[in-house]
C-alpha atoms as a PDB file:
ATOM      1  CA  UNK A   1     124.591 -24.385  29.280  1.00  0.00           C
ATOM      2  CA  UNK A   2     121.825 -26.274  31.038  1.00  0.00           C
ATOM      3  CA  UNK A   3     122.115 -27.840  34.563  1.00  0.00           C
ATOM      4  CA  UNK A   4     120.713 -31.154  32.672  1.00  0.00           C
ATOM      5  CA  UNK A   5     123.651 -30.837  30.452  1.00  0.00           C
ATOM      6  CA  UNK A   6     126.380 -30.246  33.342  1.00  0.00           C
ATOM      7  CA  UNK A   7     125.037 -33.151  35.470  1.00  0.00           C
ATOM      8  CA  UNK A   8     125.290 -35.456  32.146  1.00  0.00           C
ATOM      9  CA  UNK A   9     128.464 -34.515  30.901  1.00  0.00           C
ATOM     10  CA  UNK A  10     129.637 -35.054  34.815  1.00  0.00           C
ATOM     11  CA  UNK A  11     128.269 -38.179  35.507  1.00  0.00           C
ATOM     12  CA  UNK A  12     126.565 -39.929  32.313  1.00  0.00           C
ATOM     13  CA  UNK A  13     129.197 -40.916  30.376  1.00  0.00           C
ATOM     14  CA  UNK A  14     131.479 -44.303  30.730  1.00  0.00           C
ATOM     15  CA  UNK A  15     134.463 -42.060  30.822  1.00  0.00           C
ATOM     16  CA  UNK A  16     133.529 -39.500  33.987  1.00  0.00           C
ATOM     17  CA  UNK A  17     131.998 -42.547  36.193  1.00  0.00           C
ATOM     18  CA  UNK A  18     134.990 -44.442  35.648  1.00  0.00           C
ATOM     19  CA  UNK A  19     137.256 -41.416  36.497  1.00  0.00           C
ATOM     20  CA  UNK A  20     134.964 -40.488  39.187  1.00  0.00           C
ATOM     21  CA  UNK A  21     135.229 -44.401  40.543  1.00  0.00           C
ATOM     22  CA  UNK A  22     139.382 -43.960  40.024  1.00  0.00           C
ATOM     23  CA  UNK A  23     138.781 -40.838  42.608  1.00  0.00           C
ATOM     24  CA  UNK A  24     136.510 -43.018  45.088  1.00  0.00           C
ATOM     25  CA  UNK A  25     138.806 -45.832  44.993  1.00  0.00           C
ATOM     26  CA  UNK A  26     141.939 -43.733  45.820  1.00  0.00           C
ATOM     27  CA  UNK A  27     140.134 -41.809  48.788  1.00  0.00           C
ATOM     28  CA  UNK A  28     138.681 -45.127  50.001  1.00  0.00           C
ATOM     29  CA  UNK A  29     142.379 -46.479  50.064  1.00  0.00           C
ATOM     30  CA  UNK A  30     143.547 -43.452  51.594  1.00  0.00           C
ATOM     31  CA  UNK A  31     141.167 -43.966  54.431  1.00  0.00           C
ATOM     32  CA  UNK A  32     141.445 -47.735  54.604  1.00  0.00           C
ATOM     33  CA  UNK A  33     145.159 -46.987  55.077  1.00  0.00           C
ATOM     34  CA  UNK A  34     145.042 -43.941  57.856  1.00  0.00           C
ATOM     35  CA  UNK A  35     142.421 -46.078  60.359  1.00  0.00           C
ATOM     36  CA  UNK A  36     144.136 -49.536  59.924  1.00  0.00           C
ATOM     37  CA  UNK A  37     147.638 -49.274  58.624  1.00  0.00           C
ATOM     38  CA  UNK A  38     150.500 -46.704  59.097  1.00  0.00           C
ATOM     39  CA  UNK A  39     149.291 -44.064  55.999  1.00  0.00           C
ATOM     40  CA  UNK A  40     152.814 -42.413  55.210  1.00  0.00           C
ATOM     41  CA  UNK A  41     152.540 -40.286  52.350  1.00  0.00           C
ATOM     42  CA  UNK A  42     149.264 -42.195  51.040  1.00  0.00           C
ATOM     43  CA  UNK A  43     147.287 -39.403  51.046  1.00  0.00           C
ATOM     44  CA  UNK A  44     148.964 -37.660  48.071  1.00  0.00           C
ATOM     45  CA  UNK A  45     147.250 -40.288  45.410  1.00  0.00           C
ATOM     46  CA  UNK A  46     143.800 -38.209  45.592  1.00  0.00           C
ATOM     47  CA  UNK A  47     145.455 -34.833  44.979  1.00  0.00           C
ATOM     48  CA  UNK A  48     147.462 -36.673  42.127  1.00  0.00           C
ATOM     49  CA  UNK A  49     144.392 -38.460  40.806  1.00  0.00           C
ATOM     50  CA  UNK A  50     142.677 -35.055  40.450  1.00  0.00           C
ATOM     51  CA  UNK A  51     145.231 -33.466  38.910  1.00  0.00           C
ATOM     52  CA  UNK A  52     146.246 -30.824  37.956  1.00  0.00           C
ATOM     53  CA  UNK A  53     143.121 -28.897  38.993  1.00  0.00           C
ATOM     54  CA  UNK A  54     143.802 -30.023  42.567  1.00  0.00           C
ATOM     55  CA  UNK A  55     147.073 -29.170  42.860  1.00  0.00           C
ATOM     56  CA  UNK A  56     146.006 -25.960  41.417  1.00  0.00           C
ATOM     57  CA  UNK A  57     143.290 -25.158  43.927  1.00  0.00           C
ATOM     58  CA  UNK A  58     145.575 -26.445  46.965  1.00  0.00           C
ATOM     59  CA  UNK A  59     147.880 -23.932  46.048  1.00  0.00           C
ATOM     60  CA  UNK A  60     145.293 -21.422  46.513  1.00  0.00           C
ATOM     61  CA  UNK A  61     143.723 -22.797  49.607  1.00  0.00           C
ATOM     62  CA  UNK A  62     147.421 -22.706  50.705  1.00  0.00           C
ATOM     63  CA  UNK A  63     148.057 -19.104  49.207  1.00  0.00           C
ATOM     64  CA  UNK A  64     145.281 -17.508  51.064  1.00  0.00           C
ATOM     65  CA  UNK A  65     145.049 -19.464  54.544  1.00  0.00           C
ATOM     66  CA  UNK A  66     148.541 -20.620  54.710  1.00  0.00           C
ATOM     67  CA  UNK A  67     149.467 -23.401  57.199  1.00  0.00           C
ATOM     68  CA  UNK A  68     146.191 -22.346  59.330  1.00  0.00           C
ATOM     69  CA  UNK A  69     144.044 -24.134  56.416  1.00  0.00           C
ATOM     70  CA  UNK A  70     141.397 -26.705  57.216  1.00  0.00           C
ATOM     71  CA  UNK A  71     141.994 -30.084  56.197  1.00  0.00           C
ATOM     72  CA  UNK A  72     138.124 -29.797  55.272  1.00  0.00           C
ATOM     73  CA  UNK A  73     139.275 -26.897  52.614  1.00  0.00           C
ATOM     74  CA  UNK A  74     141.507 -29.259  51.219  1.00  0.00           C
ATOM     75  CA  UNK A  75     138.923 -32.164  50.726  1.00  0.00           C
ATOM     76  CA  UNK A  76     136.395 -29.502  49.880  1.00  0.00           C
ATOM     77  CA  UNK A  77     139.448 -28.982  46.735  1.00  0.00           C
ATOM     78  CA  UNK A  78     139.889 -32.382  46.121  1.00  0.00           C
ATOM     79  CA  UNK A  79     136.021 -32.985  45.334  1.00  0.00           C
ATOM     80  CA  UNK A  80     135.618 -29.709  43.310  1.00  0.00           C
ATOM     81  CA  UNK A  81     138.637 -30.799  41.300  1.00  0.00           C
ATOM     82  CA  UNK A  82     137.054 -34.226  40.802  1.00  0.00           C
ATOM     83  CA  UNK A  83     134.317 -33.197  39.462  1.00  0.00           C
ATOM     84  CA  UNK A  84     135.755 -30.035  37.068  1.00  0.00           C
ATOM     85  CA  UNK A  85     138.068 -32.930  35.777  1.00  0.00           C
ATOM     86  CA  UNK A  86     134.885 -35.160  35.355  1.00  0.00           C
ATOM     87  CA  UNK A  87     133.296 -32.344  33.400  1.00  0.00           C
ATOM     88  CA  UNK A  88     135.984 -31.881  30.940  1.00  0.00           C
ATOM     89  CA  UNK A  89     136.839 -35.326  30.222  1.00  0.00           C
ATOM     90  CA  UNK A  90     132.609 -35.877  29.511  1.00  0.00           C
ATOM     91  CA  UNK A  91     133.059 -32.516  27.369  1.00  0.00           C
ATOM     92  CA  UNK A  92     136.280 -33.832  25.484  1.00  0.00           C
ATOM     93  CA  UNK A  93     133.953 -36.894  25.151  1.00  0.00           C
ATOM     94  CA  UNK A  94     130.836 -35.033  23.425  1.00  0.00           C
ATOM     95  CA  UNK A  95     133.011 -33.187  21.389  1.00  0.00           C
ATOM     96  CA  UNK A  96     135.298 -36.211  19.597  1.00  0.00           C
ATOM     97  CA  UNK A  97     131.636 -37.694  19.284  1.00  0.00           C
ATOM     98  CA  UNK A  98     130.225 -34.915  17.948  1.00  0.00           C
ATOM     99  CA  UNK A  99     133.351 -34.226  15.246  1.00  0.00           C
ATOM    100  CA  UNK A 100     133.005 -38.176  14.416  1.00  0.00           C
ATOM    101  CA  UNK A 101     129.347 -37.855  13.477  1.00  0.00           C
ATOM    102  CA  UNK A 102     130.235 -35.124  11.451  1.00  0.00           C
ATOM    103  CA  UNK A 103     128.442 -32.555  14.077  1.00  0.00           C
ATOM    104  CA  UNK A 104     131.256 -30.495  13.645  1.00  0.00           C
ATOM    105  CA  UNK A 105     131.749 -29.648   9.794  1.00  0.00           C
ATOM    106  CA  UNK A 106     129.988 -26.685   8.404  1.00  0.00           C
ATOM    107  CA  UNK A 107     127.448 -26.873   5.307  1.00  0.00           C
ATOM    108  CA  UNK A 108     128.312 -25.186   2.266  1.00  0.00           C
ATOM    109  CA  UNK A 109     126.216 -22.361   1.485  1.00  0.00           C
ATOM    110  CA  UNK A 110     123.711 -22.390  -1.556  1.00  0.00           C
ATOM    111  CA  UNK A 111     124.291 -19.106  -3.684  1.00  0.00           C
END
């Protein structure tokens, strides 16, 4: 697969950018809410937005660092999820699309 046809299934579809917006609205509210309100538990909504690759790839972070883990590791997990998530849901897109335009059935063969 072509990096042209990573970056579009990513980003150039209506149902990645509005996922991908979903993900920058919940990380904007979780830093709206730790520099001018009491956060509390907010910042959970990004790891639950991104599920379940997030929660996957925290586990590892945890796993293999433990309680010494960076906070950056954890972003650095929430953003890789984002966009593997983005990438499937544009795939799962191209691929309905694909089996509605009739991509997906075979040709008989001519004997």
């Amino acid at each position: 697969m072509h990096a042209h046809t990573l970056l579009r299934l990513t980003f150039a579809n209506a149902v990645s950018a509005a996922y991908l917006g979903l993900v920058g609205a919940s990380v904007v509210f979780e830093v709206a809410a730790a520099l001018f309100w009491e956060p509390g538990i907010v910042g959970i909504w990004p790891f639950l937005v991104t599920a379940p690759t997030s929660l996957l790839m925290a586990g590892t972070v945890g796993a293999i660092w433990g309680m010494d883990a960076s906070v950056w590791l954890l972003v650095a997990a929430v953003v890789v999820s984002a966009l593997v998530n983005a990438l499937a849901l544009g795939a799962l897109l191209e691929a309905l699309r694909g089996r509605r335009r009739g991509r997906g059935r075979t040709r008989p063969s001519r004997a």
